[in-house]
Protein backbone atom coordinates (compact mmCIF):
# COMPACT_ATOMS: atom_id res chain seq x y z
CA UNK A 1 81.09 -101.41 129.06
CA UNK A 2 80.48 -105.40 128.83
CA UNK A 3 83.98 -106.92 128.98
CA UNK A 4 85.09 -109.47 129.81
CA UNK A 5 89.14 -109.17 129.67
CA UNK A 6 90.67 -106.58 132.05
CA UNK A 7 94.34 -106.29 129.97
CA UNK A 8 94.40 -107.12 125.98
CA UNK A 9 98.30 -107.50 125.26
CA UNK A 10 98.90 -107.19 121.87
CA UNK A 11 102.19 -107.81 120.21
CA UNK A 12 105.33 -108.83 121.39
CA UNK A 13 105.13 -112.64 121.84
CA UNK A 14 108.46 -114.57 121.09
CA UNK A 15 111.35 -117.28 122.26
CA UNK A 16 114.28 -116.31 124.02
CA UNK A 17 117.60 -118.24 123.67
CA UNK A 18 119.29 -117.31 127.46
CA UNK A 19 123.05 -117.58 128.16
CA UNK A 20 124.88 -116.84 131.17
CA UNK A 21 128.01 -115.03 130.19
CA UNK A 22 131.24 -114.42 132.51
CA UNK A 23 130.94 -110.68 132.17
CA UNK A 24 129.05 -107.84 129.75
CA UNK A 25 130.57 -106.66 127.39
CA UNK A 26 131.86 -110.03 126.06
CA UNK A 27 135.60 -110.26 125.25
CA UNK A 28 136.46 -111.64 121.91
CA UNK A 29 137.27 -114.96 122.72
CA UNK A 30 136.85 -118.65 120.25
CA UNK A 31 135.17 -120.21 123.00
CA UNK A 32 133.48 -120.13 126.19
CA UNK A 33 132.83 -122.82 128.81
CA UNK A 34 129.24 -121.15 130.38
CA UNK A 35 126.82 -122.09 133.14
CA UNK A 36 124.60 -122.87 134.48
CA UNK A 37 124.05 -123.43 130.31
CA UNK A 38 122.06 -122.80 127.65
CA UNK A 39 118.76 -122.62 127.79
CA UNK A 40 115.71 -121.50 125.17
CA UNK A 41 111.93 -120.82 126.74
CA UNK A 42 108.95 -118.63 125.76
CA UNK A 43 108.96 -115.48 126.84
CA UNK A 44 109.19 -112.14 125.30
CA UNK A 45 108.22 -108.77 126.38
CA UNK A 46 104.06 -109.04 125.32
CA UNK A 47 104.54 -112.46 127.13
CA UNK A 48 105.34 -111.26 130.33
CA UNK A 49 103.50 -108.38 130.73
CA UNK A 50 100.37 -110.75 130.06
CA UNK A 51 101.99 -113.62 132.23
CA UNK A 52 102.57 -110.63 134.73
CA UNK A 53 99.29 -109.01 134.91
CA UNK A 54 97.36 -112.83 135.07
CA UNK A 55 99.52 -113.68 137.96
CA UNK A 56 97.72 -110.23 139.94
CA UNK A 57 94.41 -111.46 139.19
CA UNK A 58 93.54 -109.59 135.88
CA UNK A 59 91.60 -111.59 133.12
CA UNK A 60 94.10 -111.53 130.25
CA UNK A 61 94.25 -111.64 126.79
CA UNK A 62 96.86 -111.98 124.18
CA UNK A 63 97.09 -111.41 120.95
CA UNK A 64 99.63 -111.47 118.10
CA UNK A 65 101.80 -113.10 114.97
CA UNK A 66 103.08 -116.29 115.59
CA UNK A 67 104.89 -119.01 113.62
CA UNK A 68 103.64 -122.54 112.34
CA UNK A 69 107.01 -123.87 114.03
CA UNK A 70 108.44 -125.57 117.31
CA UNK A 71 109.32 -121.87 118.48
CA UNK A 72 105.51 -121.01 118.37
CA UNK A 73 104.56 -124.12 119.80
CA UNK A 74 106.51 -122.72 122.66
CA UNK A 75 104.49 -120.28 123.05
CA UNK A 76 101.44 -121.63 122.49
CA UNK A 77 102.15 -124.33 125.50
CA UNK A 78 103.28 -120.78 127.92
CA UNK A 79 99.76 -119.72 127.20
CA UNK A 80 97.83 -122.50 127.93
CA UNK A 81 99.67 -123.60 130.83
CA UNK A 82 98.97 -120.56 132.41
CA UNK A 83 96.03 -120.18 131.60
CA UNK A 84 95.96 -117.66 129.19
CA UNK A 85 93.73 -116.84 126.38
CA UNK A 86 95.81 -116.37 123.29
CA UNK A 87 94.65 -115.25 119.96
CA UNK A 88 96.87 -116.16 117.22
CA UNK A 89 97.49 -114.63 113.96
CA UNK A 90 99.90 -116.63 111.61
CA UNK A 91 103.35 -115.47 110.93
CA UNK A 92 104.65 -116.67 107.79
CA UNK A 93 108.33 -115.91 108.68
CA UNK A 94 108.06 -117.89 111.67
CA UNK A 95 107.42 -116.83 115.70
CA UNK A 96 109.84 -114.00 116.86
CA UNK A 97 113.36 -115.02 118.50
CA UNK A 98 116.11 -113.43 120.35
CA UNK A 99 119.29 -114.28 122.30
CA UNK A 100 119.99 -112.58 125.78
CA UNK A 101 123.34 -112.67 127.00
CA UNK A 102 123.08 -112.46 130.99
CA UNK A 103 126.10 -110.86 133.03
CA UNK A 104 126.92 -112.13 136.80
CA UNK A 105 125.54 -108.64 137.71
CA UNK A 106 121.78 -109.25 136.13
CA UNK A 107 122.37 -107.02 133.04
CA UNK A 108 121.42 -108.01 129.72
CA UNK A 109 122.14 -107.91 126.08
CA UNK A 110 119.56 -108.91 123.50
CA UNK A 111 120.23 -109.81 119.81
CA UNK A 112 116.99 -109.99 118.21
CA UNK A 113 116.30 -112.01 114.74
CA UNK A 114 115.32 -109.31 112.40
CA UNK A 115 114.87 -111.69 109.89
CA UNK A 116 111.62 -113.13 110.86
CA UNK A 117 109.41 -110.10 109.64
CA UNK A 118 107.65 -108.53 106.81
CA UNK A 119 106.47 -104.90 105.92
CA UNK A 120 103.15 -106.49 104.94
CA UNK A 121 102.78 -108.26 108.50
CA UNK A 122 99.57 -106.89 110.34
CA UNK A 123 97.05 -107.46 112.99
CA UNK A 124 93.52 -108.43 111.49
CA UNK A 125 91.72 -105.07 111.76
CA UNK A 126 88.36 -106.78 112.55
CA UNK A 127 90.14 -109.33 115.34
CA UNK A 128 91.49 -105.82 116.80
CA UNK A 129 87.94 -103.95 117.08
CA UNK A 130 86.52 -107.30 118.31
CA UNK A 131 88.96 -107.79 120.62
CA UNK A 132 89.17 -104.34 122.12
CA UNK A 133 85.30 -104.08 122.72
CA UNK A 134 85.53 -106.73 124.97
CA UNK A 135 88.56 -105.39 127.06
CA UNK A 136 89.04 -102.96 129.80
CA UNK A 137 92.81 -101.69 128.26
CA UNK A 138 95.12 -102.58 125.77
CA UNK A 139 99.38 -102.87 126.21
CA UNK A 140 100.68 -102.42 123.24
CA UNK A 141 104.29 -103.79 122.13
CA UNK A 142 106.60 -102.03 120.06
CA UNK A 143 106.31 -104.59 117.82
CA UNK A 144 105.84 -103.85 113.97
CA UNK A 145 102.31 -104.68 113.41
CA UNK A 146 101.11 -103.55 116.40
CA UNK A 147 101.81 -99.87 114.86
CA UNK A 148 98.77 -100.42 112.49
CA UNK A 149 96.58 -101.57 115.16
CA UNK A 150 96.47 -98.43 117.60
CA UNK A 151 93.20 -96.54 115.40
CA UNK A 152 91.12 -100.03 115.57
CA UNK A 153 92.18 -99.93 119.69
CA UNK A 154 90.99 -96.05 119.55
CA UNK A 155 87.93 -97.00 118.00
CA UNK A 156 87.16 -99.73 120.54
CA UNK A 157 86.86 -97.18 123.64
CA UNK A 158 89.85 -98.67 125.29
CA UNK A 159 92.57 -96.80 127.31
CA UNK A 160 96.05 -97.92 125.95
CA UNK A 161 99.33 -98.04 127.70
CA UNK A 162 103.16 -98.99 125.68
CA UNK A 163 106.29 -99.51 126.83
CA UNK A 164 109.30 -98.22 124.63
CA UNK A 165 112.12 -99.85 126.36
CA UNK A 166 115.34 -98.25 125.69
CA UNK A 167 113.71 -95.33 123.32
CA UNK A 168 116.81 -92.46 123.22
CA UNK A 169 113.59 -90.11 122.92
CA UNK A 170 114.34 -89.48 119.25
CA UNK A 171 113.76 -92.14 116.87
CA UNK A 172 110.35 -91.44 115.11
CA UNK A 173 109.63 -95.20 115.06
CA UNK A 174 108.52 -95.15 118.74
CA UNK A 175 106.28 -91.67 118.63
CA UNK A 176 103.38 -93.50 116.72
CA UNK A 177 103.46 -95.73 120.20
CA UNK A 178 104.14 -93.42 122.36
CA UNK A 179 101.77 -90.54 120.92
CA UNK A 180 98.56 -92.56 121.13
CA UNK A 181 99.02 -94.41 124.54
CA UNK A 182 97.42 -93.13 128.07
CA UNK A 183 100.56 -94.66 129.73
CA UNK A 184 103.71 -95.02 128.34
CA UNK A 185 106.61 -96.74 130.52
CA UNK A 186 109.95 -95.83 129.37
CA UNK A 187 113.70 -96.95 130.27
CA UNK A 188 116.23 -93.88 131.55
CA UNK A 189 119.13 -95.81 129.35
CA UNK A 190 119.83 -94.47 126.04
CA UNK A 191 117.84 -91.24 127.65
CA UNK A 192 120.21 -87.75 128.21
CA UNK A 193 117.47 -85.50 129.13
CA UNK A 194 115.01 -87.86 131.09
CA UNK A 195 112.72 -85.30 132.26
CA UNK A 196 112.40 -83.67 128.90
CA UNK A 197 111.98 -86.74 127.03
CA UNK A 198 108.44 -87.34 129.80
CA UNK A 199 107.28 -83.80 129.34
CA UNK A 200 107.31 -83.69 125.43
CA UNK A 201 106.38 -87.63 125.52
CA UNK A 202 103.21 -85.84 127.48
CA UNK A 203 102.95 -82.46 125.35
CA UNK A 204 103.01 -83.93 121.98
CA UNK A 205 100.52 -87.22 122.36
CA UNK A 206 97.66 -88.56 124.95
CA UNK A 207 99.48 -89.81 127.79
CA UNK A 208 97.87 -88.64 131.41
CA UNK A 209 100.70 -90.69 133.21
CA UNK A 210 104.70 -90.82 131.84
CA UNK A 211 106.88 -93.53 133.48
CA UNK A 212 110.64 -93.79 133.39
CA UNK A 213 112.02 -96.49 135.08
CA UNK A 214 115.68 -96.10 136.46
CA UNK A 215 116.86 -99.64 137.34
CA UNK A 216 118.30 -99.17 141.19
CA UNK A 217 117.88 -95.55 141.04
CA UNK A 218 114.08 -96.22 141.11
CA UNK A 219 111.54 -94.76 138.79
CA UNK A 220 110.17 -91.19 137.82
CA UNK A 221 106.58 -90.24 137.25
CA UNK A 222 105.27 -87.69 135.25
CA UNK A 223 101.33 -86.93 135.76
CA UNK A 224 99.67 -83.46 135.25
CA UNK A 225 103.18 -81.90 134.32
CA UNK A 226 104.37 -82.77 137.96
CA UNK A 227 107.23 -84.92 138.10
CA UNK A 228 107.56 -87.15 140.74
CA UNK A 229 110.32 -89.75 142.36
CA UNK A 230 109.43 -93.60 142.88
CA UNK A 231 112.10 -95.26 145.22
CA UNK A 232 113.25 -98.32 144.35
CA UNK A 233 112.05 -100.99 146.53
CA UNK A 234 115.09 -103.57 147.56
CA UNK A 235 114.51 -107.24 146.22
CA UNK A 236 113.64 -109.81 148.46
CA UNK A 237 116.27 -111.91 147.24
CA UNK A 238 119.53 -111.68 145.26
CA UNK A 239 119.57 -110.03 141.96
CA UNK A 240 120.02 -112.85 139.28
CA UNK A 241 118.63 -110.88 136.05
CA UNK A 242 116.90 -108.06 135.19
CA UNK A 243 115.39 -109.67 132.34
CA UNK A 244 111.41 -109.10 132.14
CA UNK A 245 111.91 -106.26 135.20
CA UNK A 246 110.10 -103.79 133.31
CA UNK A 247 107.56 -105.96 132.18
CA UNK A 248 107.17 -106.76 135.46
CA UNK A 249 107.43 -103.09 136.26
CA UNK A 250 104.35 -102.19 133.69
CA UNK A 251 102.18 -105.06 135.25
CA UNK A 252 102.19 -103.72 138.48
CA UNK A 253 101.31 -100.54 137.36
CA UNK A 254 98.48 -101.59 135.60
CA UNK A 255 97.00 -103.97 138.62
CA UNK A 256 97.27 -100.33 140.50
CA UNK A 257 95.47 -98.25 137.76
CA UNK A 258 92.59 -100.56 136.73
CA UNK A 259 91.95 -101.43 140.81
CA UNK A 260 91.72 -97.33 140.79
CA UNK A 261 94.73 -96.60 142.82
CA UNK A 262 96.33 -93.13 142.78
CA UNK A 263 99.42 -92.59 140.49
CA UNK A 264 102.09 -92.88 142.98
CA UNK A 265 100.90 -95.74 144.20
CA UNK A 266 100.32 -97.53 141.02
CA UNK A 267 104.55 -96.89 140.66
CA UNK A 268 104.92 -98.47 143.91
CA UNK A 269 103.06 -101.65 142.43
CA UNK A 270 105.49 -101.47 139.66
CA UNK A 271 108.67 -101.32 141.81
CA UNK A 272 107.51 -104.08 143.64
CA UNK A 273 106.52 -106.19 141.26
CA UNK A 274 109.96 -105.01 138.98
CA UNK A 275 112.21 -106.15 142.37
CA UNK A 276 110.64 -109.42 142.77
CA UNK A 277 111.48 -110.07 139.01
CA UNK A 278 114.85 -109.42 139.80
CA UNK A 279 115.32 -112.30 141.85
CA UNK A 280 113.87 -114.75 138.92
CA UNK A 281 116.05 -116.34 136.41
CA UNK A 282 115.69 -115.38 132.72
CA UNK A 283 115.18 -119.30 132.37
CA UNK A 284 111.95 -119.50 134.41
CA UNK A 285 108.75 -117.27 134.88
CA UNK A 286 107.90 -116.64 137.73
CA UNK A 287 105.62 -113.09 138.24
CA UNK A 288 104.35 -112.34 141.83
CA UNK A 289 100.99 -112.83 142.68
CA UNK A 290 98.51 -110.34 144.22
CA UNK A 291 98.43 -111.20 147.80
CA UNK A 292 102.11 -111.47 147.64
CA UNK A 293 102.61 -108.08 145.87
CA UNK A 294 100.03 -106.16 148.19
CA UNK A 295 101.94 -107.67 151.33
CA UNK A 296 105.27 -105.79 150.05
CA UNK A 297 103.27 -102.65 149.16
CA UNK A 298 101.68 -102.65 152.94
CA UNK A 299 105.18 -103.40 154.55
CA UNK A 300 106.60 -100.80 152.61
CA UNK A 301 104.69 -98.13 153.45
CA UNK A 302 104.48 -99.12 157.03
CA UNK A 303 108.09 -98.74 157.27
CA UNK A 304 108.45 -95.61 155.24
């Protein structure tokens, strides 16, 4: 295959209001004195995992809905100052926004604007085939549209990989996602039966390679029905927020995959590259690199 992008993201593309909250849950209270403040920056989940995957080297793509409005000029200015081709559909209801509520501990609560789509929002089906021909693999966000684009990916030859966040492994909206993907990363969270969430993840769709990351418990890895533990790898510096962690997390497991690296070692990538973006503030993005990433891996497994 001719391409000439390594990762297509497609979907999930937004602005992110971030507040730093004195503890999670909230307490009821009329006011709040917070710091280090309020901030609002591009950056949502299809963001990151294509800012993440550009920072190792691969030639990116994005592509997705976005607003005529100061919110999508946001985004637009993430993309190009990075570096980062961006194909942009318009979004009549304007570009996709949430709030994240940060803890001292690194946990997060989003509250994401519903209000911004429509049931008629989709992904050109021509940009889609175009797009894919040209690419190596497509990450797909659980995004709406996105949905309607995985038979014009299927048609374009290209291996697909989703994450479904917190999916409690029942809610049918996720299955068209994670049905059709090669790789589907996954949160433990809302999860009671982890391991047999993976297996009928695997049973019931395409995936060759089931991921369930576990915060600081690690990761698990589910490959040819055999179900293996990833360690978690300790940040290099203090834990500020997990926000973008398992973007992170998905990025390094792509760099691992599409460089031809076995499984397990692709989920090492991940839980490097998901530490390091512990250590990053929600307000800034900051991904590691490749040189940086495959120093960690190396002095990991020296010391293991």
């Amino acid at each position: 295959m001719n391409t000439e992008t390594d990762v297509l993201v497609l979907g999930g593309a937004g602005v992110d209001t971030i507040v730093y909250v004195p503890e999670l849950p909230l307490p009821y209270a009329d006011s709040y004195m917070v710091r280090p403040g309020i901030e609002t920056r591009a950056g949502q989940t299809g963001d990151f995992v294509a800012l993440g995957v550009s920072a190792l080297g691969l030639r990116t793509h994005h592509l997705d809905m976005i607003g005529d409005d100061h919110a999508g000029d946001l985004v637009r200015a993430l993309h190009r100052d990075r570096g980062i081709a961006l194909t942009e559909v318009p979004l009549p209801g304007g570009t996709k926004r949430a709030v994240n509520l940060v803890g001292p501990d690194g946990r997060r609560l989003s509250l994401y604007d519903d209000s911004r789509s429509r049931e008629e929002d989709r992904l050109p089906p021509a940009t889609v085939r175009a797009l894919a021909a040209r690419s190596r693999h497509a990450h797909v966000s659980i995004t709406y549209p996105c949905a309607f684009a995985l038979p014009e990916l299927r048609e374009g030859g290209v291996s697909i990989s989703t994450d479904l966040h917190n999916w409690d492994g029942a809610n049918p909206y996720h299955e068209a996602f994670a049905h059709e993907a090669d790789i589907v990363f996954l949160s433990t969270t809302a999860l009671t039966d982890t391991e047999g969430t993976m297996r009928r993840t695997a049973e019931r769709g395409r995936a060759g390679a089931v991921v369930a990351t576990a915060g600081a418990e690690g990761a698990y890895l589910l490959v040819d029905g055999e179900l293996s533990h990833i360690p978690a790898v300790t940040p290099p510096g203090p834990v500020v927020d997990s926000n973008g962690a398992g973007d992170a997390f998905a990025a390094g497991y792509l760099l691992g995959h599409l460089t031809g690296e076995p499984p397990l070692r692709c989920g090492l990538y991940g839980a490097v590259a998901g530490a390091h973006a512990c250590t990053v503030p929600a307000t800034r993005a900051d991904p590691i690199g490749r040189a940086e990433l495959l120093a960690r891996v190396a002095e990991y497994e020296a010391a293991a």
